[in-house]
N, C-alpha and C. Protein backbone atom coordinates (compact mmCIF):
# COMPACT_ATOMS: atom_id res chain seq x y z
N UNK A 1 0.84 -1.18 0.00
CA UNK A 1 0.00 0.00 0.00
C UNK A 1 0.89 1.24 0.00
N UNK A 2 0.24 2.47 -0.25
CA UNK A 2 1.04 3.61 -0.75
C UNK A 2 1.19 4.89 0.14
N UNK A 3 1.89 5.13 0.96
CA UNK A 3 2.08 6.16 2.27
C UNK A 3 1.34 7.50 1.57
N UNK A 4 0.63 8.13 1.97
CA UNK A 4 -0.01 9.29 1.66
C UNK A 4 0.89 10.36 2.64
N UNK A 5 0.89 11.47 1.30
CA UNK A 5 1.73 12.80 2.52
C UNK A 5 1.29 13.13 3.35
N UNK A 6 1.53 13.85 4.08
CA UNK A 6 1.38 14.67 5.22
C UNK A 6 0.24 15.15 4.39
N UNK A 7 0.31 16.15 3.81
CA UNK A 7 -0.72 17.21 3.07
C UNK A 7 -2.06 16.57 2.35
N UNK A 8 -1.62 15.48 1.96
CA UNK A 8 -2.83 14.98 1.39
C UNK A 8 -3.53 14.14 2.23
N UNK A 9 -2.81 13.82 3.60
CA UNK A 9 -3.95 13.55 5.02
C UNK A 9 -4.57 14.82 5.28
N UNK A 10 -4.23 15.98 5.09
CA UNK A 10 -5.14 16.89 5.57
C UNK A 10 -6.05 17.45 4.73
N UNK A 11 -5.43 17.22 3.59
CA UNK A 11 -6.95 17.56 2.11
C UNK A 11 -7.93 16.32 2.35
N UNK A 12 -7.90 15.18 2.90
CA UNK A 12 -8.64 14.37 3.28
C UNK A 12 -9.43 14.80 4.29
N UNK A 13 -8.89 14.92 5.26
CA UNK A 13 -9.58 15.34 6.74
C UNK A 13 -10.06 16.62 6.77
N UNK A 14 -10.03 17.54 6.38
CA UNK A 14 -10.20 18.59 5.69
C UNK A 14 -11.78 18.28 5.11
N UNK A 15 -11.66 17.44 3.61
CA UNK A 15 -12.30 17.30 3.04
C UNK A 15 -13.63 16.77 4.31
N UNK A 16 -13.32 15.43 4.79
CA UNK A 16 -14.57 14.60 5.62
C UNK A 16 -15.24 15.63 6.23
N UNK A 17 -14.16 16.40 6.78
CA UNK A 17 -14.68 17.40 8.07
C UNK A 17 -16.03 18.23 7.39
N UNK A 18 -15.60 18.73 6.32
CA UNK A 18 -16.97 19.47 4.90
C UNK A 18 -17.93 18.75 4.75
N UNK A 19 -17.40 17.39 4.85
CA UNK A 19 -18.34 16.92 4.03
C UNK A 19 -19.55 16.49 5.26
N UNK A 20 -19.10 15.89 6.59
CA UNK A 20 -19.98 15.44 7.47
C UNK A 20 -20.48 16.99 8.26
N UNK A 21 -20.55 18.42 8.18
CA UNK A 21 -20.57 19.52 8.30
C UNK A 21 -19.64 20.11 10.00
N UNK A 22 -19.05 19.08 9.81
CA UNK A 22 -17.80 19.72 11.17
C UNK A 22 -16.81 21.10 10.92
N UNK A 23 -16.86 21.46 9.69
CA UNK A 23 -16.12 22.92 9.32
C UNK A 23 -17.44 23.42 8.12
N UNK A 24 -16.98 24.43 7.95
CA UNK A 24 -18.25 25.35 7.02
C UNK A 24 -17.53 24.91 5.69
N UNK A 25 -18.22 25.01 4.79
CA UNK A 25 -17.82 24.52 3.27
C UNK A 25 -17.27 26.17 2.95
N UNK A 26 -16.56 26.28 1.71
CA UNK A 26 -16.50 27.47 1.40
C UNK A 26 -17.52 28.64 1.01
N UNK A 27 -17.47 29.46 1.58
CA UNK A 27 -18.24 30.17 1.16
C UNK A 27 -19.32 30.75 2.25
N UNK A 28 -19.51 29.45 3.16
CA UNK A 28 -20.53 29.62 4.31
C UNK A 28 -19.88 30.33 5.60
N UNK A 29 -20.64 30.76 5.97
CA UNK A 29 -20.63 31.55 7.34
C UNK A 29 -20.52 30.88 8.59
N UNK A 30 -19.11 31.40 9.61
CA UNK A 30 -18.99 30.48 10.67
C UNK A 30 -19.27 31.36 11.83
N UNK A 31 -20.09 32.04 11.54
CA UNK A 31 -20.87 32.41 12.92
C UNK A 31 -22.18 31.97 13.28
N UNK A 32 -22.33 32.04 14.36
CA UNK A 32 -23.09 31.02 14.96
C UNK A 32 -24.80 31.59 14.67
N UNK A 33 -24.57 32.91 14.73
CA UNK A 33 -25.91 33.67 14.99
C UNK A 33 -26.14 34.05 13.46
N UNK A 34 -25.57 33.68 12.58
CA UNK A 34 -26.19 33.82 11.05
C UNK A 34 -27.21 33.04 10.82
N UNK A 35 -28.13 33.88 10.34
CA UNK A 35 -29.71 33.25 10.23
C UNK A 35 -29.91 32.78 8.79
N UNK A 36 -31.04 32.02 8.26
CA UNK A 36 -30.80 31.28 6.69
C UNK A 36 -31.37 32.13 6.07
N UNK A 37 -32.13 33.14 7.27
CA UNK A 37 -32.79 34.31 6.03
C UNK A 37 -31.44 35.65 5.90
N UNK A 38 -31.00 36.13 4.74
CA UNK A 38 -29.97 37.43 5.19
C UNK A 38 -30.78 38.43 5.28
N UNK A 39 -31.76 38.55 5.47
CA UNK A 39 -32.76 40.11 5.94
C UNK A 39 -34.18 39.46 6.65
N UNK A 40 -33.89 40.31 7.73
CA UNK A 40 -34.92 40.09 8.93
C UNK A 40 -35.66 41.48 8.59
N UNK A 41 -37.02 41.78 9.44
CA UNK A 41 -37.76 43.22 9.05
C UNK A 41 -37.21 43.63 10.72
N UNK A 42 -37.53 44.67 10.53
CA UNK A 42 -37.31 45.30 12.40
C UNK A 42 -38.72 45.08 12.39
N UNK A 43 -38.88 45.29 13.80
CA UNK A 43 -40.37 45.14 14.58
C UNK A 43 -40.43 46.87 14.54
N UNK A 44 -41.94 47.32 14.56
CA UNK A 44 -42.19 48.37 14.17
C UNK A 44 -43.39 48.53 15.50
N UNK A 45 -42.95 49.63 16.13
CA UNK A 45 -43.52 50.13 17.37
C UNK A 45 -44.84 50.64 16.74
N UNK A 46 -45.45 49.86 17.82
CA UNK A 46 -47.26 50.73 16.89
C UNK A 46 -47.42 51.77 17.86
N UNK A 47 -47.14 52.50 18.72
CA UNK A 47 -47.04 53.50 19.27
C UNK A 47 -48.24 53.73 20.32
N UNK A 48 -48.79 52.88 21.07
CA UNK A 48 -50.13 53.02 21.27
C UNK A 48 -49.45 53.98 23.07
N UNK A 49 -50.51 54.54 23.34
CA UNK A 49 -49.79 55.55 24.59
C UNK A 49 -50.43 55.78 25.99
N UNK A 50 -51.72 54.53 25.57
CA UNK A 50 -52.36 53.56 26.59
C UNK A 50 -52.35 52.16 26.90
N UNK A 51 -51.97 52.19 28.02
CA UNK A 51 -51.66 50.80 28.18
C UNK A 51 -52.88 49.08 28.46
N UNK A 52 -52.63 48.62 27.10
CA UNK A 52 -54.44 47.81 26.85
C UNK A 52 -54.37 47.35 28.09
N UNK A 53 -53.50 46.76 29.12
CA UNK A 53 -54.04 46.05 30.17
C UNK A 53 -54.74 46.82 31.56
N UNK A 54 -54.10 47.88 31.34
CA UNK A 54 -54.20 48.65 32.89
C UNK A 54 -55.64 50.14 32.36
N UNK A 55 -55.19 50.26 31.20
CA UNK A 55 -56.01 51.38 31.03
C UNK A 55 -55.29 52.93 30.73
N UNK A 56 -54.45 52.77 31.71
CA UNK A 56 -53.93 54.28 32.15
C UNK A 56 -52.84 54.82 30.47
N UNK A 57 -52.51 56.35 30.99
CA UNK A 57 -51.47 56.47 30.36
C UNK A 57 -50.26 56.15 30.49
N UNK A 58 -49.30 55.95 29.48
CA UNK A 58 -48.06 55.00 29.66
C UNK A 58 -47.02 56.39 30.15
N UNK A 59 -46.22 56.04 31.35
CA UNK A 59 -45.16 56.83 31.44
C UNK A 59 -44.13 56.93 30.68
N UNK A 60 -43.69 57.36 29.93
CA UNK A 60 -42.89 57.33 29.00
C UNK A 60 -41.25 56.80 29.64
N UNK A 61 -41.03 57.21 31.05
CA UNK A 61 -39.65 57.08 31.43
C UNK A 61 -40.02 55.95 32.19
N UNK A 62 -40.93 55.25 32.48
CA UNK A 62 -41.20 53.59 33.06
C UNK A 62 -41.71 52.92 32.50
N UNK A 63 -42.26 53.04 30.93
CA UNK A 63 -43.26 52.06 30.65
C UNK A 63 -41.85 50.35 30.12
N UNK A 64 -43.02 49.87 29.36
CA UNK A 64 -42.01 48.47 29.07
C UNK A 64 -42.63 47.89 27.78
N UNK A 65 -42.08 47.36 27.07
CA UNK A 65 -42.39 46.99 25.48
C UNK A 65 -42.30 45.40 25.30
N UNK A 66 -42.93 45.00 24.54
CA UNK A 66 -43.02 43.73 24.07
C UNK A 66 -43.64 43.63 22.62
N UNK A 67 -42.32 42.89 22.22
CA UNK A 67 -42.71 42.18 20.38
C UNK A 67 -43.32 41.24 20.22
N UNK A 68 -44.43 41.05 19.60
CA UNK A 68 -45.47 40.40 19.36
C UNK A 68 -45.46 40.42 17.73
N UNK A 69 -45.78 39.08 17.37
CA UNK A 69 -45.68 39.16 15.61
C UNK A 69 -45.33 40.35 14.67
N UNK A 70 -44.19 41.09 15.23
CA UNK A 70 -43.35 41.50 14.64
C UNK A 70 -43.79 43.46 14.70
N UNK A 71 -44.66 43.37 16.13
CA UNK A 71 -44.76 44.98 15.98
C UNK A 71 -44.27 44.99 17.78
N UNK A 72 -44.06 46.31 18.14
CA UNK A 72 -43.76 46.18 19.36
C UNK A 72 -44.93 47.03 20.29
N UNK A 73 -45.16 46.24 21.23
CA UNK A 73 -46.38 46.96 22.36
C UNK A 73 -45.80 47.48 23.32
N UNK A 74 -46.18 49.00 23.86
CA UNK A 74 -46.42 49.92 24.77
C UNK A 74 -47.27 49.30 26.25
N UNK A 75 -46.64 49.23 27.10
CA UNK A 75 -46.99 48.87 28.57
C UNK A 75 -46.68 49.65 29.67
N UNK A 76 -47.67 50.05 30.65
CA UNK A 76 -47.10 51.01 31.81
C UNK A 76 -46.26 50.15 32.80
N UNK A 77 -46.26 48.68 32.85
CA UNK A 77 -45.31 48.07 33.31
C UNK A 77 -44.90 46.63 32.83
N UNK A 78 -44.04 46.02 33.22
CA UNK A 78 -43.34 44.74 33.21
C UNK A 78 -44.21 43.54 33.23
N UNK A 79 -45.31 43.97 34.26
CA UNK A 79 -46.48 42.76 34.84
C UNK A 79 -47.28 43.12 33.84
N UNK A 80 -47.65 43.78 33.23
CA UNK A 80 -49.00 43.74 32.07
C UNK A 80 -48.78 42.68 30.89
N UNK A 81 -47.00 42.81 30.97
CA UNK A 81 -46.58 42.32 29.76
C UNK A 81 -47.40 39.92 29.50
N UNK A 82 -47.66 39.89 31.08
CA UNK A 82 -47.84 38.99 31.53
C UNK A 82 -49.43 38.46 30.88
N UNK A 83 -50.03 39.82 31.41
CA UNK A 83 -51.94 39.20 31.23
C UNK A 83 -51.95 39.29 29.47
N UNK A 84 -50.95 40.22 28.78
CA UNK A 84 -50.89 40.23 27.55
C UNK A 84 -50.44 39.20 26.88
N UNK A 85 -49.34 38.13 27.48
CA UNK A 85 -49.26 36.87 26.69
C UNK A 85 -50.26 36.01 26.94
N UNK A 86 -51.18 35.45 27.77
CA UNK A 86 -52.21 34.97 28.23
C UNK A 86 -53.39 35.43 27.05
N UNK A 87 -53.46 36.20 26.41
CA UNK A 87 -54.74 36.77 25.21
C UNK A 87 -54.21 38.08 24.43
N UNK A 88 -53.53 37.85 23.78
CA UNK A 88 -52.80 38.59 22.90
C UNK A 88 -53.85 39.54 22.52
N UNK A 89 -55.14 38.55 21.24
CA UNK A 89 -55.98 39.67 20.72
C UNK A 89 -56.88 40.23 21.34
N UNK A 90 -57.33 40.03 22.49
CA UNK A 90 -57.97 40.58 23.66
C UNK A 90 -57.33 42.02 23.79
N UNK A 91 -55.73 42.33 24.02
CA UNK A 91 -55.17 43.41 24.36
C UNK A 91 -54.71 44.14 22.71
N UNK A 92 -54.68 43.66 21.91
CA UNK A 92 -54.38 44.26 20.26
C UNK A 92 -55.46 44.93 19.87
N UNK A 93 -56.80 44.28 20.09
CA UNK A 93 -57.86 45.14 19.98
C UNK A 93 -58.24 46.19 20.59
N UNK A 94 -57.88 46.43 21.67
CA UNK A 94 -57.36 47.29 22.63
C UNK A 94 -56.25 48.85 22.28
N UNK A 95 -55.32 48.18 21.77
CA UNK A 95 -54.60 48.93 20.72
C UNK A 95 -54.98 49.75 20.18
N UNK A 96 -55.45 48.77 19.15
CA UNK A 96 -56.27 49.01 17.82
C UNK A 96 -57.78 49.84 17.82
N UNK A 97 -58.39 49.66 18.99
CA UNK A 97 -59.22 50.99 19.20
C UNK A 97 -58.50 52.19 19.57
N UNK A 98 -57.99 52.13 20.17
CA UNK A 98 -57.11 53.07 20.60
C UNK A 98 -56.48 54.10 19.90
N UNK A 99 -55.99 54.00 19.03
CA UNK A 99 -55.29 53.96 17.70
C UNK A 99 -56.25 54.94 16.57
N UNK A 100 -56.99 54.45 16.50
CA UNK A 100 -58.71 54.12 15.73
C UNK A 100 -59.20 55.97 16.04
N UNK A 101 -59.29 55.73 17.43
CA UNK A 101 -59.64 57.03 18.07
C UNK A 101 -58.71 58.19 18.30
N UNK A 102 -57.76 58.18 17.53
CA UNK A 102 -56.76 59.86 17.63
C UNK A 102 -57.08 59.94 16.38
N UNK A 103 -56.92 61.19 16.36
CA UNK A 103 -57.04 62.31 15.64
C UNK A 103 -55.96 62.02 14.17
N UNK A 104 -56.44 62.35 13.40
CA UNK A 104 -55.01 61.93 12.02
C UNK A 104 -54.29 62.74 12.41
N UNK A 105 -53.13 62.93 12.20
CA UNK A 105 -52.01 64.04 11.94
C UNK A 105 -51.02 64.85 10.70
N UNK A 106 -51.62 65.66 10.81
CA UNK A 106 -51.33 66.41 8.90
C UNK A 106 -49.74 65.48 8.73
């Protein structure tokens, strides 16, 4: 049998390593947090400036936010964020009247 070089054990091992996906093939990305989509949307603050669970107005320097299918909700606190995962469209409609009822803006 025929001694293989040094170098061509590692174009081998090399190679397996590609091939069973233990190293990235060329071309691919070796970070960990690369997603299969290359463009994500941002979440888009719907701006609402009452808070659907509590009622009140949101303090602007305490309130707390949460992304929900890809928009972000206005909360006067941390704990609302709670009764709001429990019935999402219960509190969106909420929003969404909300919303409904200001005034347009030139």
């Amino acid at each position: 049998m025929k001694k293989l070089s040094l170098s061509s054990t590692w174009v081998i091992t090399l190679s397996l390593a590609a091939l069973t996906g233990a190293v990235p093939a060329f071309g691919q990305s070796t970070d960990a947090t690369a997603s299969a989509t290359p463009y994500t949307a941002k979440a888009v603050n719907v701006g609402n400036k009452v808070c659907p669970v509590m009622g009140g107005n949101i303090d602007e320097t305490r309130k707390a936010t949460y992304e929900y299918q890809g928009k972000i909700y206005n909360f006067c606190c941390a704990g609302c964020i709670e009764a709001f995962k429990a019935d999402p469209q219960k509190y969106i409609a909420k929003v969404e009247a909300e919303l409904a009822a200001r005034p347009v803006q030139p």
